[in-house]
Protein backbone atom coordinates (compact mmCIF):
# COMPACT_ATOMS: atom_id res chain seq x y z
CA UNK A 1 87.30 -72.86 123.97
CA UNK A 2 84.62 -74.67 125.77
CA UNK A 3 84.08 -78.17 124.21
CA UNK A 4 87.76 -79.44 124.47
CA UNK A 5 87.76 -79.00 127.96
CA UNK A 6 83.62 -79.58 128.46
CA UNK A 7 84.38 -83.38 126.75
CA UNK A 8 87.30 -83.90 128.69
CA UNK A 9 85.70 -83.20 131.97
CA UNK A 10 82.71 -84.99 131.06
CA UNK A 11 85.59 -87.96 130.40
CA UNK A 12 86.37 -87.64 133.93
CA UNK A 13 83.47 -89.09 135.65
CA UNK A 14 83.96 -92.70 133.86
CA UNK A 15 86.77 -93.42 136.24
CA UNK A 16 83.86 -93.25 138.99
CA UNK A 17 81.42 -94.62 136.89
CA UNK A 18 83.35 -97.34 134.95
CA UNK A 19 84.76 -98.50 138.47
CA UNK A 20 81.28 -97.99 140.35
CA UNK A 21 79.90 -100.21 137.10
CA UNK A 22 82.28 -103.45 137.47
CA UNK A 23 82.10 -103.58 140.88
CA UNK A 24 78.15 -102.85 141.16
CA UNK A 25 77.45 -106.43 139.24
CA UNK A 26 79.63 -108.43 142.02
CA UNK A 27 76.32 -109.14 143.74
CA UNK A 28 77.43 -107.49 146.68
CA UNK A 29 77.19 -103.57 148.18
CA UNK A 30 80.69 -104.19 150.14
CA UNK A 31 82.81 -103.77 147.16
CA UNK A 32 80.72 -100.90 145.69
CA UNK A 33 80.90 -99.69 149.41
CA UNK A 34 84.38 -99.96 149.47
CA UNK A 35 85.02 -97.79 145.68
CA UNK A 36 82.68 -95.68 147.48
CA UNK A 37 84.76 -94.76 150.36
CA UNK A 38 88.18 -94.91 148.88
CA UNK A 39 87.27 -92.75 146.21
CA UNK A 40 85.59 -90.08 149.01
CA UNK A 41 88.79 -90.24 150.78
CA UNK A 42 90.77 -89.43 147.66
CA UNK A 43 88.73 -86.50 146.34
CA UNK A 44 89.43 -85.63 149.32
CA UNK A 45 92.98 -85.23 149.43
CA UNK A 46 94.09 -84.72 146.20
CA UNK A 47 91.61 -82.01 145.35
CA UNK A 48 92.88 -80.12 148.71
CA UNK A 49 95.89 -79.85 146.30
CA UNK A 50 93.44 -78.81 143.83
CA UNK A 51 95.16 -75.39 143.62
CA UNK A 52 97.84 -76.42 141.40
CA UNK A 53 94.96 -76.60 138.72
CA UNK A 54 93.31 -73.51 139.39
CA UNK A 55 96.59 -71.33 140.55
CA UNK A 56 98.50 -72.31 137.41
CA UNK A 57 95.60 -71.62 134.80
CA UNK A 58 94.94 -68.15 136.16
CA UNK A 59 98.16 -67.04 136.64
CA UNK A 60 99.30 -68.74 133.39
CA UNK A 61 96.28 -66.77 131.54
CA UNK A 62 97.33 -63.74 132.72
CA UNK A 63 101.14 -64.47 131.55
CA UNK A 64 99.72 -65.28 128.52
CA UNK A 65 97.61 -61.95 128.06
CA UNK A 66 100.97 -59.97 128.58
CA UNK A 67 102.82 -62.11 126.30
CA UNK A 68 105.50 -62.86 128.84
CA UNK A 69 106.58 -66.32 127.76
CA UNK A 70 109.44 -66.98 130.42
CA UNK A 71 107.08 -66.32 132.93
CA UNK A 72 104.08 -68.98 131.46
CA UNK A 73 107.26 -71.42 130.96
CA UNK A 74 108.23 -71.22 134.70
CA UNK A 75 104.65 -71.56 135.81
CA UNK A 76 104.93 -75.13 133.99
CA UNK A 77 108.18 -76.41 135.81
CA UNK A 78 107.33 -74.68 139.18
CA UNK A 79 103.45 -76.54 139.25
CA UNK A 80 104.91 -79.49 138.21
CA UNK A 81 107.44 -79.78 140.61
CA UNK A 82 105.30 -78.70 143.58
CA UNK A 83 102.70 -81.31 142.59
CA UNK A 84 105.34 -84.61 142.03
CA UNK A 85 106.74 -83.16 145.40
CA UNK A 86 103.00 -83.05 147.31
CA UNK A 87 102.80 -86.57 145.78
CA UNK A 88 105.58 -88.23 147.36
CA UNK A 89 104.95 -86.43 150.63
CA UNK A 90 101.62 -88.41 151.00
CA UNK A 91 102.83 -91.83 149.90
CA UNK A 92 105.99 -91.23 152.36
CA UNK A 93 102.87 -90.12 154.98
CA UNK A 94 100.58 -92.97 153.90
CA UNK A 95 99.54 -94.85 157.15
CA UNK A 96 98.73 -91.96 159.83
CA UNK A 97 96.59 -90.82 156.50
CA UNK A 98 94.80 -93.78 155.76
CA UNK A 99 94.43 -94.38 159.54
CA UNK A 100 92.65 -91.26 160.25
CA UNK A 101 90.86 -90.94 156.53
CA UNK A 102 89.23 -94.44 157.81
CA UNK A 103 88.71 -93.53 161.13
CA UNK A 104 86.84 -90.00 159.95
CA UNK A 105 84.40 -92.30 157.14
CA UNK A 106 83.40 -95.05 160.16
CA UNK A 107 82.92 -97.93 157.43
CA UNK A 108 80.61 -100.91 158.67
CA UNK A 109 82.77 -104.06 159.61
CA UNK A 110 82.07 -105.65 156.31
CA UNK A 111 83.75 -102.76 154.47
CA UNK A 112 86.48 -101.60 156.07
CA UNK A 113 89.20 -104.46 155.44
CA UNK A 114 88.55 -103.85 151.55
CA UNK A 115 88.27 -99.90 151.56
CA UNK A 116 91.56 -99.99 153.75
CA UNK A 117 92.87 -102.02 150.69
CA UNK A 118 91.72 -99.55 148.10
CA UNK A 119 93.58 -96.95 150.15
CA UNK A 120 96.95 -98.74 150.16
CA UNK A 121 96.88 -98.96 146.46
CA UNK A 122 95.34 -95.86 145.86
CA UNK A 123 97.85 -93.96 147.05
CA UNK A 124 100.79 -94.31 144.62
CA UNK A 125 99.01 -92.84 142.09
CA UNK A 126 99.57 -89.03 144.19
CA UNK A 127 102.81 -87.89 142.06
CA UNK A 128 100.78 -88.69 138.91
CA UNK A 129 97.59 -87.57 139.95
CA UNK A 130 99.01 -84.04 141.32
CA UNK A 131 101.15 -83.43 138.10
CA UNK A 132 98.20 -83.83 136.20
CA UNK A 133 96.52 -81.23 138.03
CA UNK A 134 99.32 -79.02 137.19
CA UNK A 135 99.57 -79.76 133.15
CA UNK A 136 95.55 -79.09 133.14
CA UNK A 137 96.01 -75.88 134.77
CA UNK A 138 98.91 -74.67 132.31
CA UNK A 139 97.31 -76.09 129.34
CA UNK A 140 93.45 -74.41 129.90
CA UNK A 141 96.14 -71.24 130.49
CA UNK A 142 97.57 -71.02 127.13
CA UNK A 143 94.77 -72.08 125.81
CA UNK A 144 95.32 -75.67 124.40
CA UNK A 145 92.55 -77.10 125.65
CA UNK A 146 92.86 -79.67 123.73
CA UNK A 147 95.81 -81.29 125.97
CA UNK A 148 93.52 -81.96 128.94
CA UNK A 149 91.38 -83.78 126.56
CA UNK A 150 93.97 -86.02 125.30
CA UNK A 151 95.19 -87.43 129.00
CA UNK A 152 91.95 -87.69 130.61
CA UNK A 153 90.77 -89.81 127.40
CA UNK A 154 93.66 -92.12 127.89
CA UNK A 155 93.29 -92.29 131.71
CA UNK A 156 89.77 -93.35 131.46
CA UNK A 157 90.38 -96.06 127.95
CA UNK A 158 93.14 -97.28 130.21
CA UNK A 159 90.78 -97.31 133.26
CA UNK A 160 88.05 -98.96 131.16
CA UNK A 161 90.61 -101.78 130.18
CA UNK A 162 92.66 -102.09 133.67
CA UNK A 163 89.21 -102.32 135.59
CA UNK A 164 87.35 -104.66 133.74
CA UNK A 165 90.70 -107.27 133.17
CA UNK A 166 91.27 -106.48 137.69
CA UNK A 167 88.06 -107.32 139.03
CA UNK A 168 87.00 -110.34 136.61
CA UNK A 169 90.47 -111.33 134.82
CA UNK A 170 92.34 -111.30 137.75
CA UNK A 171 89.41 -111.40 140.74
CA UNK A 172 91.22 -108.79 142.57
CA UNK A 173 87.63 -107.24 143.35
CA UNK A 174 87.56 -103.77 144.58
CA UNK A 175 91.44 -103.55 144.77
CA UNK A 176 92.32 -104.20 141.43
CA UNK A 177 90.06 -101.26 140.69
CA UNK A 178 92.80 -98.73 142.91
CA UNK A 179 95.78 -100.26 140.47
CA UNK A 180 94.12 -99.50 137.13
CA UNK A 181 93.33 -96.75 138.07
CA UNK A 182 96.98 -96.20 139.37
CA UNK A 183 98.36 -97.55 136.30
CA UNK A 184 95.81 -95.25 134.37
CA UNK A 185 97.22 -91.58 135.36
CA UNK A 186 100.98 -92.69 135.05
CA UNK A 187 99.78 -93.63 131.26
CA UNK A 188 98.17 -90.26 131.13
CA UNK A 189 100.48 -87.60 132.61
CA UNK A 190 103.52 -89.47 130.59
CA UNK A 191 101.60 -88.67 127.38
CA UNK A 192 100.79 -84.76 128.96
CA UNK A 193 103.89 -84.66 129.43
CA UNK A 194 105.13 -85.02 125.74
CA UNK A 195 102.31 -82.49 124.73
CA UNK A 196 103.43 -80.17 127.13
CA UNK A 197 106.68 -80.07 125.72
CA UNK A 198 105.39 -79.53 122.34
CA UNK A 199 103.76 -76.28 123.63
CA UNK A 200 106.76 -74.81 125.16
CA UNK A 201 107.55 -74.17 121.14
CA UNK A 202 105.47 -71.51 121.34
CA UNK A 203 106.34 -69.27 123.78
CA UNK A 204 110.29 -67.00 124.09
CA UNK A 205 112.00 -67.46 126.92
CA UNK A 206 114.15 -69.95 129.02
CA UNK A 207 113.90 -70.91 132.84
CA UNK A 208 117.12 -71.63 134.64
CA UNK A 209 116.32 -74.82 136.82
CA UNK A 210 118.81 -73.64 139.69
CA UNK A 211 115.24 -71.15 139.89
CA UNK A 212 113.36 -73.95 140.58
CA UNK A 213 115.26 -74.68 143.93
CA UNK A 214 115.24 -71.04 145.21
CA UNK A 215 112.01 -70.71 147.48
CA UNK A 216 111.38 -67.08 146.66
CA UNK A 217 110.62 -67.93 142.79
CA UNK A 218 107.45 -69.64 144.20
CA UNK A 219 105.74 -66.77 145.84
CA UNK A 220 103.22 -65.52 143.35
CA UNK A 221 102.08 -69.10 142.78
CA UNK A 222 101.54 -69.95 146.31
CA UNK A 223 100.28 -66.78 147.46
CA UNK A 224 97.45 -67.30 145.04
CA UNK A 225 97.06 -70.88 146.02
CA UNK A 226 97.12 -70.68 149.84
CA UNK A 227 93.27 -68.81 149.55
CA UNK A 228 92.60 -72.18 147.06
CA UNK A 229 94.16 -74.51 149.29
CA UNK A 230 91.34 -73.60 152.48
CA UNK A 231 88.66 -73.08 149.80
CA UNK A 232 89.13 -76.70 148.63
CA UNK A 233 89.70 -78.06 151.58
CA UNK A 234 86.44 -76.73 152.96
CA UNK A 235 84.75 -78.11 149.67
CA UNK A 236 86.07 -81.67 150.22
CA UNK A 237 85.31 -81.84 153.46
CA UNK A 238 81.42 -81.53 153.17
CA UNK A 239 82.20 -84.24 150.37
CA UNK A 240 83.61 -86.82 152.88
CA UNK A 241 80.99 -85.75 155.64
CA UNK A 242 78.34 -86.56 153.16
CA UNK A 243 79.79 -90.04 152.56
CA UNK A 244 80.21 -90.24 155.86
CA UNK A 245 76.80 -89.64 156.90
CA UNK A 246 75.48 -92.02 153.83
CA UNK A 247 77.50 -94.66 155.29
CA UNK A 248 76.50 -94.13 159.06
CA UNK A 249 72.89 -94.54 157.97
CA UNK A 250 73.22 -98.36 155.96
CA UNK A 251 75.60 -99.45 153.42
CA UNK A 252 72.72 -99.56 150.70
CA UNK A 253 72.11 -95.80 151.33
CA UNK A 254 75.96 -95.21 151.09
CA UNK A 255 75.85 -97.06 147.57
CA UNK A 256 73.22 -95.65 146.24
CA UNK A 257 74.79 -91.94 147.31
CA UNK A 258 77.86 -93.47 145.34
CA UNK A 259 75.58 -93.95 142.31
CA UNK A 260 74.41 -90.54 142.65
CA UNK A 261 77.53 -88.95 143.30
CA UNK A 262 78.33 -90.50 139.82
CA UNK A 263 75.05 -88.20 138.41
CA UNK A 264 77.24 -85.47 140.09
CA UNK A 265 80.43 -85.47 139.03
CA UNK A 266 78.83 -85.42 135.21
CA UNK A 267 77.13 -82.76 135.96
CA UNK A 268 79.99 -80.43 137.83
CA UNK A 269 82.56 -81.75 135.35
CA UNK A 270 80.25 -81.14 131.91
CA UNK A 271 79.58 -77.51 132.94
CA UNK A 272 83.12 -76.84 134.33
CA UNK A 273 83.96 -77.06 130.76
CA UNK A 274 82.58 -73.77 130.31
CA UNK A 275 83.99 -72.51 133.75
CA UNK A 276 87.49 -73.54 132.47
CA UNK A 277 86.97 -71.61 129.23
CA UNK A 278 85.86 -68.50 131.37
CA UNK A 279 89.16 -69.17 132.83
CA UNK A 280 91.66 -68.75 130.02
CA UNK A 281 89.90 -66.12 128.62
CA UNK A 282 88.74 -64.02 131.38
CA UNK A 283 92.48 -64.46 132.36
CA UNK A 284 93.44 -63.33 129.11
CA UNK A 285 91.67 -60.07 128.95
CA UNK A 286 92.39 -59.00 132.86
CA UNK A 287 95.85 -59.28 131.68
CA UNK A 288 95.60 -57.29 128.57
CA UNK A 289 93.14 -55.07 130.42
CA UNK A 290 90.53 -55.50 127.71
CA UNK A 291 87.18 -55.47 130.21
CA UNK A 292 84.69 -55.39 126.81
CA UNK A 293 86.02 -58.37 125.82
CA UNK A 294 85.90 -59.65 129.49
CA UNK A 295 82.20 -58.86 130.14
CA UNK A 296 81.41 -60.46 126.68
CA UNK A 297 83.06 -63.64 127.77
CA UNK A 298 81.36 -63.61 130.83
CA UNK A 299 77.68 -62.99 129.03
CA UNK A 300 78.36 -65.51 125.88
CA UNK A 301 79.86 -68.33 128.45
CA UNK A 302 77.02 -68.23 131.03
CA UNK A 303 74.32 -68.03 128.09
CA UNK A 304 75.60 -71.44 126.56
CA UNK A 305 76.57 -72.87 130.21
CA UNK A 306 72.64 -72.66 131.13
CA UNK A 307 71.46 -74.13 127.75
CA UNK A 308 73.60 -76.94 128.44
CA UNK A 309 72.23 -77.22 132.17
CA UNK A 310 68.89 -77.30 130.74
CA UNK A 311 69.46 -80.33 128.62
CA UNK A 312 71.42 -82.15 131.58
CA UNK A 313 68.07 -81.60 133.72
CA UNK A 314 65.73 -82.84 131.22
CA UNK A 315 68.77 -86.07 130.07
CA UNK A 316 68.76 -86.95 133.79
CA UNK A 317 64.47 -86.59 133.91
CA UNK A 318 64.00 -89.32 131.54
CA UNK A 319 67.25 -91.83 131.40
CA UNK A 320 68.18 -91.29 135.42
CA UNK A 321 66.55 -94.61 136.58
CA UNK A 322 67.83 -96.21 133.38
CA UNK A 323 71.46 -95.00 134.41
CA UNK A 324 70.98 -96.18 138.29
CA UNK A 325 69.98 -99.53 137.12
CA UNK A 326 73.05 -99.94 134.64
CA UNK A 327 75.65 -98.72 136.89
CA UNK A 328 74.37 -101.25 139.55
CA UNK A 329 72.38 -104.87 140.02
CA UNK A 330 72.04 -104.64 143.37
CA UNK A 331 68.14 -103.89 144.19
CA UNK A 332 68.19 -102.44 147.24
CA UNK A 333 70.62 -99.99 146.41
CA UNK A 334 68.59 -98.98 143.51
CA UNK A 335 65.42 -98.52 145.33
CA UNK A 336 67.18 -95.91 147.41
CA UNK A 337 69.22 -94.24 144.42
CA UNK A 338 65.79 -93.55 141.98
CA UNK A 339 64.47 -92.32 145.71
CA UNK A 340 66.75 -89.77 145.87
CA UNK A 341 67.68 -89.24 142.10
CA UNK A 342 64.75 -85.75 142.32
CA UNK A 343 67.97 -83.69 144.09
CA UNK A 344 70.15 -84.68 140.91
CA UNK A 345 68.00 -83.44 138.08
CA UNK A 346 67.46 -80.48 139.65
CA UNK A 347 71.20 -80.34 140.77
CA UNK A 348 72.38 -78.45 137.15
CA UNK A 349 70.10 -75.52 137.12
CA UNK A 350 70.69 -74.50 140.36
CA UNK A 351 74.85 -74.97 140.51
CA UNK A 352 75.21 -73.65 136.99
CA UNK A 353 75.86 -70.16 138.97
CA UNK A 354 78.34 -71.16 140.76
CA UNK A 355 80.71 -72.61 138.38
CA UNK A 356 80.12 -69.67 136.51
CA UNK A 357 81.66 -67.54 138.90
CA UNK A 358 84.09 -69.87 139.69
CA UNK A 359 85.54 -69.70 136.78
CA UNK A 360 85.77 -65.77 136.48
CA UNK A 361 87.39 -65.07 140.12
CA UNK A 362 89.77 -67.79 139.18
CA UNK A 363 90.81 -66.36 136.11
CA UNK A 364 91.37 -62.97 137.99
CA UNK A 365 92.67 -64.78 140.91
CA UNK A 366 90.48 -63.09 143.35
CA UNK A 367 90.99 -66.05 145.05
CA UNK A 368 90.29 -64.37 148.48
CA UNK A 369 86.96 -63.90 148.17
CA UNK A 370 86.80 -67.27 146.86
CA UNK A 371 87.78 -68.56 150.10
CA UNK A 372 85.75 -66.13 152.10
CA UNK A 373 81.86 -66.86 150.40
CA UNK A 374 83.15 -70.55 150.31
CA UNK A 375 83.29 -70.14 154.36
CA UNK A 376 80.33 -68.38 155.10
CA UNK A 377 78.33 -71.32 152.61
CA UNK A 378 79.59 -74.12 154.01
CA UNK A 379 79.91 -73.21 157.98
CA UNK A 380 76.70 -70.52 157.86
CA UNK A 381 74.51 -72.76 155.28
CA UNK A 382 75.65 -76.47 154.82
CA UNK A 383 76.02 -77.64 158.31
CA UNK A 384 73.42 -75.89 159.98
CA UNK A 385 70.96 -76.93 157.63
CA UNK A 386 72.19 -80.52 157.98
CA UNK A 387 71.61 -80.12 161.30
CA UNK A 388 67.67 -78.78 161.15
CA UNK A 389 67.31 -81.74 159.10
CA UNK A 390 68.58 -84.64 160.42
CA UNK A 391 65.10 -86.07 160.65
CA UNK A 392 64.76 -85.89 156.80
CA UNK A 393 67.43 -88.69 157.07
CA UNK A 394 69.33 -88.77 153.61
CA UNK A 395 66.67 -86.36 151.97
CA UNK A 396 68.03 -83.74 154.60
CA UNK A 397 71.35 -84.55 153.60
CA UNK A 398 71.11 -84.25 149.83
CA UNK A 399 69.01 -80.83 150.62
CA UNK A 400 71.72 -79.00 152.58
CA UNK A 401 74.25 -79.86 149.74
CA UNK A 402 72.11 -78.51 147.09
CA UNK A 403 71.79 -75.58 149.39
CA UNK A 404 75.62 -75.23 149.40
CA UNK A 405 75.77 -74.57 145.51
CA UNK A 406 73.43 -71.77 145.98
CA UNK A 407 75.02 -70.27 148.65
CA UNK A 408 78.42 -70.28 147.01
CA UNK A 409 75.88 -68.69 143.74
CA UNK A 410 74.93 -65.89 146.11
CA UNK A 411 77.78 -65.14 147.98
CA UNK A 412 80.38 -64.98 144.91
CA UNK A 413 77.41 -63.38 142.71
CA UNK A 414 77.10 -60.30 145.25
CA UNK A 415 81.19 -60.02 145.21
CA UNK A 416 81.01 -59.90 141.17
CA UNK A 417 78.41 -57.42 141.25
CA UNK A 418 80.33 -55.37 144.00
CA UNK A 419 83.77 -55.56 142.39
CA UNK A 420 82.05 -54.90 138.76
CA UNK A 421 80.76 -51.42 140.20
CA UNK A 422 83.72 -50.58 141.28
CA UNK A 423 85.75 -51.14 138.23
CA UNK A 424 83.20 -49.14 136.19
C-alpha cells in the first residue's frame, strides 16, 4: 500500500523543483523570487481546501470497510463537485485574492510585477487542482493507490515539458512556468478522471445526481472537513509567514528558503506515502472494527516510515549541497541555502511522528483533535518561538518550524495514547 502512493508523492515535489530548476539558471533571483512567492501563495490556498483529500479518503475507507458501495460512489461525485465548485469560486474571486495574497508576502519592487503575473495565470488551474485533491482522496480510500500515481506522473512529465519549452522556447520567464503548470493538472485530472471511472466497476450501487444538488447529502463530508479546513489553514499560514519573513530579510535569503523548501516538500511528500497507506487501512479496519489489525498497521507502517527517514537524513547529508547547486546558478543564493541546509537533514527524523499520526486520526476522522493540537503548536509553539528568536535571523526562523513538527508529534502522540487507553 505504501510505495504507489510514497512514489507518487515523491513525484510531487518536481513541479517545485523542475520550475525552481529552469528558472534558477536565468541569472537572476527575481524570477526564482517570483516561483517562490506564487507558489507560497498557492499552497496556500489550495491546500486550505486540502480537506477534500483527507475528508474523502477517510470517510471513503471507512465506506469501504463496511462494504457499502453506494455510499464510496457518492463520496466520489459529492468531492468532486465541491472541489470544481471551490475552483471556480476563486478564479470568479481572483483580484481581491491576489491583491491581498501580495499585499500579505511584501515582495521587493523587483519582484512583485512578475509574482503578480504568476498569480494571474496561476489561478485557472483551481477547478483542476481541487478535483485532483478529491480523486486522490477517493482513490488512497478504496485502495487503488495506484491512480494517484498515474496523474501526478503525468502532471509533472507534462510540467517537465511545458516548463522547459515556456521559459526558453517561448521566453515567457517566470510566467510561462504558471501555464505549464496550468496546462499540466487539466492533462492530469482528465486522465484521473477516466481511471476513476474504471473503479466505479467495482463497487454496487447507483447515486441519483438530483442527490448531488440537495445540501443535506453533504453533511457527513463537510462535518468532517470543517475541523480540516482550520487545521490546514493554520498549517499554510505559517507556510506563507515563513516566505514572508525570508523575503522581508533579502531576496537571496527568500531563494535560497525556496531551494530548501524544495528539500521539504521531498521529504513531507516521500513519507506521506506511508501516512496515506495508514490512511486506507487504518480506515479500513475502524470500519470493520478489526483494532488487531489496526494496531498492526499502525506498528508495521511507522517501523518502515522511520527506516525510510533514516535514509532521507543520511541522502540529504552527503548530496544536499550537490542538489542546492543543481537546482540553482545563482551564488549568492547558494551560499545562504548550504548555510541553512543543517535544519533539512535533520528535518525527516524529527517530522516522521507527525505524519504518522496524521495519517491514523485521518483515517478515523478524529479530525477534531486534529485541529485542536494543530492550534496549540502553531499559536503556543511556532510563533512564540519565532518571536524569542528573531535575532537568530533566518536560523530562528527555520528553528521554530522544525519546532512546529514536534509539537504537532507531541500533541497528537498524547491524544493517540489517551484515546488508545480508552478503547482498551
Amino acid at each position: 500500500m505504501a510505495w504507489p502512493p510514497m512514489v507518487s508523492n515523491i513525484t510531487t515535489p518536481l513541479l517545485g523543483l523542475v520550475d525552481t530548476a529552469v528558472v534558477g539558471h536565468l541569472g537572476t533571483a527575481v524570477h526564482l523570487g517570483a516561483v517562490a512567492i506564487g507558489a507560497s501563495v498557492f499552497s496556500f490556498l489550495f491546500w486550505a481546501f486540502g480537506f477534500l483529500r483527507m475528508g474523502a479518503t477517510g470517510l471513503t475507507a471507512q465506506a469501504f470497510g463496511r462494504e457499502d458501495g453506494e455510499r464510496v460512489r457518492a463520496l466520489l461525485l459529492q468531492s468532486l463537485s465541491l472541489g470544481i465548485g471551490i475552483g471556480l469560486l476563486l478564479i470568479a474571486l481572483q483580484t481581491p485574492i491576489i491583491d491581498l495574497a501580495i499585499y500579505f508576502m511584501s515582495p521587493s519592487a523587483e519582484v512583485e510585477p512578475w509574482a503578480r503575473a504568476y498569480c494571474e495565470a496561476r489561478i485557472y488551474s483551481a477547478p483542476a487542482v481541487l478535483a485532483g485533491y478529491a480523486l486522490m482522496g477517493w482513490f488512497f480510500g478504496v485502495q487503488y493507490s495506484k491512480g494517484p500515481l498515474w496523474m501526478l506522473l503525468i502532471i509533472n512529465l507534462a510540467n517537465m515539458v511545458l516548463d522547459y519549452y515556456a521559459v526558453y522556447g517561448l521566453g515567457m520567464a517566470s510566467i510561462g512556468v504558471a501555464w505549464a503548470t496550468v496546462a499540466s493538472h487539466y492533462l492530469g485530472v482528465l486522465f484521473a478522471l477516466y481511471l476513476a471511472a474504471k473503479q466505479l466497476r467495482r463497487f454496487d450501487g447507483h447515486v441519483p445526481l438530483i442527490s448531488l444538488t440537495k445540501w443535506h447529502s453533504y453533511m457527513e463530508l463537510v462535518q468532517v472537513n470543517r475541523y480540516l479546513f482550520v487545521r490546514t489553514v493554520l498549517l499554510l499560514s505559517v507556510m506563507a509567514f515563513f516566505t514572508a519573513q525570508g523575503a522581508q530579510q533579502s531576496d537571496a535569503i527568500l531563494a535560497a528558503n525556496a531551494v530548501l523548501m524544495t528539500f521539504l516538500l521531498i521529504i513531507s511528500n516521500g513519507l506521506d506515502g506511508f501516512a496515506f497507506a495508514v490512511e486506507a487501512l487504518c480506515g479500513e479496519y475502524h470500519g470493520r472494527k478489526q483494532w488487531d489489525q489496526f494496531k498492526k498497521v499502525v506498528r508495521l507502517s511507522t517501523f518502515w516510515a522511520l527506516i525510510t527517514a533514516l535514509l532521507m537524513t543520511v541522502f540529504f547529508w552527503g548530496f544536499g549541497g550537490w542538489i542546492i547547486s543543481l537546482l540553482t546558478s545563482v551564488e549568492s543564493v547558494q551560499h545562504e541555502a548550504k548555510l541553512y541546509l543543517p535544519w533539512l537533514i535533520a528535518l525527516p527524523l524529527l517530522g516522521i511522528w507527525s505524519f504518522m499520526l496524521d495519517g491514523i486520526f485521518i483515517g478515523t476522522t478524529q479530525v477534531k483533535a486534529m485541529q485542536n493540537t494543530m492550534i496549540i503548536s502553531v499559536l503556543g509553539v511556532f510563533f512564540p518561538l519565532w518571536w524569542l528568536t528573531q535575532p537568530l535571523g533566518n536560523h530562528g526562523l527555520w528553528l521554530s518550524f522544525i519546532c512546529l513538527f514536534v509539537a504537532r508529534a507531541v500533541t497528537l502522540g498524547w491524544c493517540y495514547y489517551r484515546n488508545d487507553l480508552e478503547q482498551m
